[in-house]
Structures are given as structure tokens and as C-alpha cells.
C-alpha atoms as a PDB file:
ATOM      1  CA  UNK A   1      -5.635  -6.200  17.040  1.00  0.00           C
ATOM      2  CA  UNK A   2      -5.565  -6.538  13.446  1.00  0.00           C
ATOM      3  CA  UNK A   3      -2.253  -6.777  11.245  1.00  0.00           C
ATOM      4  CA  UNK A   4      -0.124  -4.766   9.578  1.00  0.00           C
ATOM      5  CA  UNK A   5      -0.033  -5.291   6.155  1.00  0.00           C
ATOM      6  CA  UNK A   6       2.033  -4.389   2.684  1.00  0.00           C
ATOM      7  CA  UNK A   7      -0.481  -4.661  -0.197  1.00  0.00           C
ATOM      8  CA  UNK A   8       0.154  -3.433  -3.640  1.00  0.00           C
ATOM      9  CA  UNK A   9      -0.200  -4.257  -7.323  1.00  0.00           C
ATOM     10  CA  UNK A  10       3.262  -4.246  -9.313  1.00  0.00           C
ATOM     11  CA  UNK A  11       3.882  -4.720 -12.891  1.00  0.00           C
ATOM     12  CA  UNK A  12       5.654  -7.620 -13.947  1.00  0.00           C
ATOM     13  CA  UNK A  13       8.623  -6.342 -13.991  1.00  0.00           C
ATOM     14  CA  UNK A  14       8.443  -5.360 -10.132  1.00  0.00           C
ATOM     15  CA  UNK A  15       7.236  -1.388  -9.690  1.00  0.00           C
ATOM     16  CA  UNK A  16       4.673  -0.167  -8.045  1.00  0.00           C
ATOM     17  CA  UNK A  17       3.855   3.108  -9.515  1.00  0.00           C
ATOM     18  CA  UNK A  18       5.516   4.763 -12.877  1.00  0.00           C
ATOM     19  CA  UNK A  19       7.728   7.442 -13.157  1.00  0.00           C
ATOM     20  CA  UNK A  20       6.453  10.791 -11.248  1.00  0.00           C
ATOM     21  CA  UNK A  21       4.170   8.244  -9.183  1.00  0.00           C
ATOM     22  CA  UNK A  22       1.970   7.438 -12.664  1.00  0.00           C
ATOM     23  CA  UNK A  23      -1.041   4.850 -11.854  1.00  0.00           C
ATOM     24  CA  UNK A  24      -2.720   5.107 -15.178  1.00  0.00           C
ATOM     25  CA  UNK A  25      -0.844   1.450 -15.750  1.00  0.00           C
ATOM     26  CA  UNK A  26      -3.273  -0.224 -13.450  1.00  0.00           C
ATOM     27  CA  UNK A  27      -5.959  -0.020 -15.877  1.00  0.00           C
ATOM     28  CA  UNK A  28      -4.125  -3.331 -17.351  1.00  0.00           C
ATOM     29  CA  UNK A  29      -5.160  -5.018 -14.167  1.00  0.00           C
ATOM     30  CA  UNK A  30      -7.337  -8.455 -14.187  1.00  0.00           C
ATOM     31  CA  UNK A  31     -10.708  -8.106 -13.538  1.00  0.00           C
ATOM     32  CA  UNK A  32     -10.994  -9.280  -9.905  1.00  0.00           C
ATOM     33  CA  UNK A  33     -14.255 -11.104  -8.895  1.00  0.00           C
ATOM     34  CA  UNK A  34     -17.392  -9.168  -7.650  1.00  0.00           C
ATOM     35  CA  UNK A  35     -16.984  -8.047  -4.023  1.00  0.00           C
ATOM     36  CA  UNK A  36     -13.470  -8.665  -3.682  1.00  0.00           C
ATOM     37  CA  UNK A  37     -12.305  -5.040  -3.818  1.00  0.00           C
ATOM     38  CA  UNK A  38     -14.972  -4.150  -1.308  1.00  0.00           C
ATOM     39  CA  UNK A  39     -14.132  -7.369   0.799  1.00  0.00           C
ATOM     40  CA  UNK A  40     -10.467  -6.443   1.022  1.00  0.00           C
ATOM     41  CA  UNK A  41     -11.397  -2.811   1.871  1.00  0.00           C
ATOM     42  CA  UNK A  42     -13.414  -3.798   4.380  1.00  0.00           C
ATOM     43  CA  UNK A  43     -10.598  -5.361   6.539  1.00  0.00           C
ATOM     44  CA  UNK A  44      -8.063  -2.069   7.017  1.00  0.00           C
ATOM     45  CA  UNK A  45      -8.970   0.648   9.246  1.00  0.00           C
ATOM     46  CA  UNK A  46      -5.723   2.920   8.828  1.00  0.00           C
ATOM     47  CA  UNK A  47      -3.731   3.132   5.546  1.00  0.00           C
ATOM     48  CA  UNK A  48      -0.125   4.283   6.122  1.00  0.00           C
ATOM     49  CA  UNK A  49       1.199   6.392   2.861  1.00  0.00           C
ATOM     50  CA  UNK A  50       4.112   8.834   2.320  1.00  0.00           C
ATOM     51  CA  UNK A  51       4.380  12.384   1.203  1.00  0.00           C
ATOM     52  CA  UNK A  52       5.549  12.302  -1.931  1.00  0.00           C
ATOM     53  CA  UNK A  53       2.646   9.205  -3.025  1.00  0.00           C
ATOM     54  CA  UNK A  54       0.024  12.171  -1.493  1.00  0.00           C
ATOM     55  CA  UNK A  55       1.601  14.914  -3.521  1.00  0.00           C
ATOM     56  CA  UNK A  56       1.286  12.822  -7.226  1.00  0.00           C
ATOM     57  CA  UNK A  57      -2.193  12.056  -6.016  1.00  0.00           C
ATOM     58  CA  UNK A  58      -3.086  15.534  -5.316  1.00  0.00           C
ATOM     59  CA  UNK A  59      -1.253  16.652  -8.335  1.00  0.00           C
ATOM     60  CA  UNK A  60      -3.129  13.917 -10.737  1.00  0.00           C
ATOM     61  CA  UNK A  61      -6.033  14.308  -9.388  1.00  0.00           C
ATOM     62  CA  UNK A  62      -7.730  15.235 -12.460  1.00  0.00           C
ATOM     63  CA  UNK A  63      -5.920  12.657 -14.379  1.00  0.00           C
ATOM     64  CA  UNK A  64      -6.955   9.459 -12.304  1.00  0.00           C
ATOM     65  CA  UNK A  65      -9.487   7.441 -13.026  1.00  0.00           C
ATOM     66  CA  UNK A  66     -12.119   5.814 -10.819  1.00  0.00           C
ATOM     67  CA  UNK A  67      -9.903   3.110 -10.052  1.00  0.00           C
ATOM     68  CA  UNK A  68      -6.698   5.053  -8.984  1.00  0.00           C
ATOM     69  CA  UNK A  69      -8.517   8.047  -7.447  1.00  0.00           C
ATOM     70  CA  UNK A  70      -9.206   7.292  -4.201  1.00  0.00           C
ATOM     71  CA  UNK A  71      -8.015   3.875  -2.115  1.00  0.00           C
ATOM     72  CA  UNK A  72      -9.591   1.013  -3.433  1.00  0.00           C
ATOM     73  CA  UNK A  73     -11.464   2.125  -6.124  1.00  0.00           C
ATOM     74  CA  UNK A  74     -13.454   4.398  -3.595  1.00  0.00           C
ATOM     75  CA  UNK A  75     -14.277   1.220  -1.639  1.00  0.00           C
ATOM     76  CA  UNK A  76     -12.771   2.020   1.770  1.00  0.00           C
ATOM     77  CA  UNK A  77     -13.334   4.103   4.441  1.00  0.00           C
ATOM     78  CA  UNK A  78     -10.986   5.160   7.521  1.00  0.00           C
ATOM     79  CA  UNK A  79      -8.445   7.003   8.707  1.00  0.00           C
ATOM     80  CA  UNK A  80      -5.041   7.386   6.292  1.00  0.00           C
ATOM     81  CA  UNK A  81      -2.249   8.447   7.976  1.00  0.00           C
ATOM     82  CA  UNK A  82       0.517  10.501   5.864  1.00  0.00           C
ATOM     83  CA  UNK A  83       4.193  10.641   6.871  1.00  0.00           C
ATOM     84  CA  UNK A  84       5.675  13.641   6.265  1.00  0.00           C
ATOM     85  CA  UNK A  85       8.678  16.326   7.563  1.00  0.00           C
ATOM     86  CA  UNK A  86       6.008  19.108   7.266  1.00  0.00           C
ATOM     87  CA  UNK A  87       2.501  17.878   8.705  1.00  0.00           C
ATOM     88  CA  UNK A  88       1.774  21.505   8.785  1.00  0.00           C
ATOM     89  CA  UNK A  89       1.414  21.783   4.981  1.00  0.00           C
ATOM     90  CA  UNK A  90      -0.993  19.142   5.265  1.00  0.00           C
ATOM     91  CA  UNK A  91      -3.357  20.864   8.217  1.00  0.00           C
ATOM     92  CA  UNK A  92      -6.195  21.806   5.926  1.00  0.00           C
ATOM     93  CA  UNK A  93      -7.004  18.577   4.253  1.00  0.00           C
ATOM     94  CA  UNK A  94      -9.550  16.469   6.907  1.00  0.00           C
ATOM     95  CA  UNK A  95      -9.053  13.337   4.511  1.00  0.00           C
ATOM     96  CA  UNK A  96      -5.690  12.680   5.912  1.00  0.00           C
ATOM     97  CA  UNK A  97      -3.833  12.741   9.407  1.00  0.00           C
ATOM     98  CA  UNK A  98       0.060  14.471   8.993  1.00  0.00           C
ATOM     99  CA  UNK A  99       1.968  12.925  10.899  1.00  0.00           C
ATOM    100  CA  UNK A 100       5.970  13.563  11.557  1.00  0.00           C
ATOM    101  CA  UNK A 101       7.060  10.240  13.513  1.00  0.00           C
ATOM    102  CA  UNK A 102       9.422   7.395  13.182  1.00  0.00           C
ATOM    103  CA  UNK A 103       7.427   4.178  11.685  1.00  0.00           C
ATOM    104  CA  UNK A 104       7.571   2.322  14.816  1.00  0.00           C
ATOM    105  CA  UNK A 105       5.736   5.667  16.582  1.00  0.00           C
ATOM    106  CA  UNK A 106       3.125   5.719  13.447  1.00  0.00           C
ATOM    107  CA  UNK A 107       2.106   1.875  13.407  1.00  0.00           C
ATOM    108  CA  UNK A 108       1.695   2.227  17.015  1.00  0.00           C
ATOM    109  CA  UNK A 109      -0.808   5.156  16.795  1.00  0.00           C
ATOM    110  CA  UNK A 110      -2.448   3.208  13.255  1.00  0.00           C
ATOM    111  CA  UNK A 111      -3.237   0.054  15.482  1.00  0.00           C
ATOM    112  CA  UNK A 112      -4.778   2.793  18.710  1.00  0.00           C
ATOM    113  CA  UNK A 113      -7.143   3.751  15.791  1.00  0.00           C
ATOM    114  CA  UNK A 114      -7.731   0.568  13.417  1.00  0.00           C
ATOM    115  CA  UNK A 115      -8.661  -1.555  16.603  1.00  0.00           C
ATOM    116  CA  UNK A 116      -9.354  -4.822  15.735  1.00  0.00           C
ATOM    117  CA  UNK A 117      -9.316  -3.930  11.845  1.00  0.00           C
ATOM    118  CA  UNK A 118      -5.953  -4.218   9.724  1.00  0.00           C
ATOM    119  CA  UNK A 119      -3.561  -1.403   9.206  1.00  0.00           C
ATOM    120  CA  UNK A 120      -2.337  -1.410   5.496  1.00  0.00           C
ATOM    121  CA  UNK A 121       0.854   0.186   3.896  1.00  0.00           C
ATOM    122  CA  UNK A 122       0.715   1.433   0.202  1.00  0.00           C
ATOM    123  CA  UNK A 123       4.141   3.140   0.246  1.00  0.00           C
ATOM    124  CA  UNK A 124       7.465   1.259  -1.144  1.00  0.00           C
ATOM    125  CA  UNK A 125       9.615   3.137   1.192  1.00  0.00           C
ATOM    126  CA  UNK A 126       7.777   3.393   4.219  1.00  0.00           C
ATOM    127  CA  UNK A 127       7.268  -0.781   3.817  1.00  0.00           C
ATOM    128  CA  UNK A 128      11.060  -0.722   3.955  1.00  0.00           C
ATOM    129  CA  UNK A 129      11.429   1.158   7.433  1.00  0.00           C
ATOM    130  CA  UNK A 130       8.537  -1.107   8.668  1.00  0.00           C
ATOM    131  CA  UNK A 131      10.386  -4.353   7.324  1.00  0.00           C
ATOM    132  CA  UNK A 132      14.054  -2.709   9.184  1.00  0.00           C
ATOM    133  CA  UNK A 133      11.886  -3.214  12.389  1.00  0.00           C
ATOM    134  CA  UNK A 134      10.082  -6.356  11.824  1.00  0.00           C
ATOM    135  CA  UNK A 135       6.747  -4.524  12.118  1.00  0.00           C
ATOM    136  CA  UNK A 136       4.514  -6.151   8.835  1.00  0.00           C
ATOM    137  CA  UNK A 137       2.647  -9.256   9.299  1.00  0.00           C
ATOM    138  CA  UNK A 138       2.031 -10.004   6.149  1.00  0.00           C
ATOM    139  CA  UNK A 139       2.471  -9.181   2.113  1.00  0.00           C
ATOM    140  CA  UNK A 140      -0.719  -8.476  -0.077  1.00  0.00           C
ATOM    141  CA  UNK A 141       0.762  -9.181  -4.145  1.00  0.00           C
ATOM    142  CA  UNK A 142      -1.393  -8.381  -7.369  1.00  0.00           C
ATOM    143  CA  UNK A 143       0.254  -8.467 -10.357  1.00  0.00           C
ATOM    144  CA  UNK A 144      -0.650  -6.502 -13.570  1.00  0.00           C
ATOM    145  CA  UNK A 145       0.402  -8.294 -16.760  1.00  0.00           C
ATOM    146  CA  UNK A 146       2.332  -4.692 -18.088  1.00  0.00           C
ATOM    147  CA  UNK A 147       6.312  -3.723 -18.054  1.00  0.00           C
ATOM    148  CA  UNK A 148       6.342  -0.500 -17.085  1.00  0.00           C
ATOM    149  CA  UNK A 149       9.920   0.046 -17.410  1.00  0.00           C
ATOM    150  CA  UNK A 150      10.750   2.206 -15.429  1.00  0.00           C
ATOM    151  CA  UNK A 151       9.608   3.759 -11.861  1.00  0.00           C
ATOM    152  CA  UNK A 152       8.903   3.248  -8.268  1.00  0.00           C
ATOM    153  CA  UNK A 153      10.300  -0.187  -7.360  1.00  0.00           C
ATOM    154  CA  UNK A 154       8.982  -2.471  -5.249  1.00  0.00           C
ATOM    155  CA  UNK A 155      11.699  -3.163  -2.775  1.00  0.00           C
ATOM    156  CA  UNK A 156      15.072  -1.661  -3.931  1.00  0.00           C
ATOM    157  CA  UNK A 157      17.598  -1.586  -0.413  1.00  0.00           C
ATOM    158  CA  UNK A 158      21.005  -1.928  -1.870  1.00  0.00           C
ATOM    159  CA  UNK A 159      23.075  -3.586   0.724  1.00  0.00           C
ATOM    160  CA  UNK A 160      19.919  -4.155   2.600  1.00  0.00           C
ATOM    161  CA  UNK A 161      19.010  -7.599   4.438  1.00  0.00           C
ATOM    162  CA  UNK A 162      16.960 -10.591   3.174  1.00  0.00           C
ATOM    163  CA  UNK A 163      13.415 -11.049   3.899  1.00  0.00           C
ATOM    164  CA  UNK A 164      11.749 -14.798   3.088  1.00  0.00           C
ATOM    165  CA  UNK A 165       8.502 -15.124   2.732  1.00  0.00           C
ATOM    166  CA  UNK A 166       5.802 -17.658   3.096  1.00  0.00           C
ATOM    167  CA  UNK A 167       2.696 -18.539   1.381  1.00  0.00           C
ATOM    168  CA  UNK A 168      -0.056 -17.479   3.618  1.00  0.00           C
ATOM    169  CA  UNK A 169      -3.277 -17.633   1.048  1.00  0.00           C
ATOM    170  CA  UNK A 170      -4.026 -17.718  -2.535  1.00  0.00           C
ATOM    171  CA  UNK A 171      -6.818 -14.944  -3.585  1.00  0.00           C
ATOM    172  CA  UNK A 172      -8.726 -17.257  -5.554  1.00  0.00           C
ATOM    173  CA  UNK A 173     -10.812 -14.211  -6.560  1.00  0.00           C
ATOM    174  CA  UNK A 174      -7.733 -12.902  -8.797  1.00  0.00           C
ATOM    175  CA  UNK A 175      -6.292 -16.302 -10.323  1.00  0.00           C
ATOM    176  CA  UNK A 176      -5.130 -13.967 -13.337  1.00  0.00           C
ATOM    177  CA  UNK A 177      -3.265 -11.433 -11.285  1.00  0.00           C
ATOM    178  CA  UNK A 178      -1.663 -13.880  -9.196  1.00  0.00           C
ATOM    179  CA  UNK A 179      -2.864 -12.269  -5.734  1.00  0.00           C
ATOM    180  CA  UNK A 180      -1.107 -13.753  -3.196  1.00  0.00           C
ATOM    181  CA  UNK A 181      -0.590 -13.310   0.960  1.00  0.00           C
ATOM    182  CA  UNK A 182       2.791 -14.197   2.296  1.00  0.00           C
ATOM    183  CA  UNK A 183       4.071 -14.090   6.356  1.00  0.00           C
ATOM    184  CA  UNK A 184       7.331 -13.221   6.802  1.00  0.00           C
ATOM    185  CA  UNK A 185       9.185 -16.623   7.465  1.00  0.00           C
ATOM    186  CA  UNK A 186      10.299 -17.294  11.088  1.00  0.00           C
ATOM    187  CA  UNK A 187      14.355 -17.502  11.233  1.00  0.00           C
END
């Protein structure tokens, strides 16, 4: 079985996405090395998103470039699973698989259907039910040298617990956007 993983690229000043979902900011992203988008693609099966993340996309569609409009520049393949209140909105799109669950219920179905190939999550708040139940096995960091300001944080849980990470690997294939794997450190 392959692992669950959180993998984003956040500004430096910690979002994820601009305001309204906006990924036009990524276009400040390092250059990574050939192959590595296609090399990290390669590894997920499932991609876990939200609705409202699907919604901007749909809604910017003709506003994204080849970089934000599709997963990975276009480099991956699988199944994305979308959590949402109202799968039935979602019935006539065959790109995605609606589903109304709890996380736990979703990962479980994600891993029946990624095999022995990684399950990623590219939502802030679904990340933050999966971290309430212990269920990622690692974080995937890129950094982008922008401020954006304002937007969709990375991790914002007031009151919420604290998570420690450790240093899994070093993506020496993005040395100028800091990628980075961390484990969550054993209490």
C-alpha cells in the first residue's frame, strides 16, 4: 500500500492558493529539474481534493495556465476523488469521483483504488481532518519565492493540536524551492 500524502507549494508567507482559490502565483515557482514533475506524478494513484478547490478550478478554467490547469502540469493520471455535501451536482463530470464521506471513509476507499501507488491530498482543509485522525504519512513542501498576502492558508486550526515533523528527504531536484518530505514525528 502506498502512503498518504500532503503535497503543496505555498508562498513564503504560508498559503496555498490566493484569494477566491487564485493559482496564477505559481508561475513564480523555481524551475524544477527535467522529469521531476513527471517522476512525482508518477507515484499517486488517487488525489483527494475538496469542493470548493473543484469549483475555482472549474470556474478559472479559462484563466489557468498549463501549469495550474490540470494536476501536475497535466503530468498525472488516476482517479481524483472530490469531497463534497452534494456528489450529485458532480454526476456528469467522469474526471472526478463525488464522494460524500467522512475522511477516514474516503482514504480508505483512495488506498482500495491507488493500490500500491500513493494517495495525495491537495486540499488545506481536508489535510486538517486527515491530520485530526493521524491518517498522512508524510508532508510534500515547495516553496514559491512570492507573498501573496492574503488567501488560503496552509494550516490555520485555532485552538487546534501540534503536529512535529521530521525530515524525511530533501528534493534535490528543487534546491531553489526548498522541496522538502517530512514524517510526522512519533510521540
Amino acid at each position: 500500500m502506498g502512503k498518504v500524502a500532503w503535497g503543496f507549494t505555498c508562498s513564503i508567507d504560508g498559503f496555498i492558493a490566493g484569494p477566491g482559490h487564485d493559482m496564477s502565483w505559481l508561475s513564480a515557482t523555481e524551475p524544477s529539474a527535467p522529469d521531476t514533475t513527471e517522476h512525482l506524478a508518477a507515484e499517486v494513484g488517487v488525489i483527494i481534493s475538496g469542493r470548493a478547490g473543484y469549483d475555482a478550478a472549474i470556474a478559472q478554467r479559462d484563466e489557468r495556465d498549463e501549469l495550474t490547469s490540470a494536476a501536475y502540469g497535466g503530468a498525472w493520471s488516476g482517479t481524483e476523488i472530490i469531497l463534497t455535501h452534494r456528489p450529485e451536482e458532480l454526476a456528469d463530470d467522469p474526471s472526478v469521483l463525488a464522494l460524500n464521506c467522512d475522511i477516514e471513509q474516503a482514504v480508505r476507499h483512495a488506498q482500495e483504488i491507488a493500490g500500491d501507488r500513493d494517495i495525495q491530498i491537495i486540499s488545506a482543509d481536508i489535510a486538517r481532518q486527515a491530520l485530526e485522525h493521524d491518517l498522512i504519512d508524510e508532508l510534500q513542501v515547495f516553496v514559491a519565492p512570492v507573498f501573496l498576502g492574503d488567501g488560503i492558508r496552509i494550516f490555520d486550526v485555532p485552538g487546534g493540536r501540534r503536529i512535529d515533523w521530521e525530515l524525511a528527504e530533501i528534493y534535490d531536484h528543487s534546491p531553489r524551492s526548498f522541496g522538502r518530505a517530512y514524517r510526522p514525528k512519533k510521540r
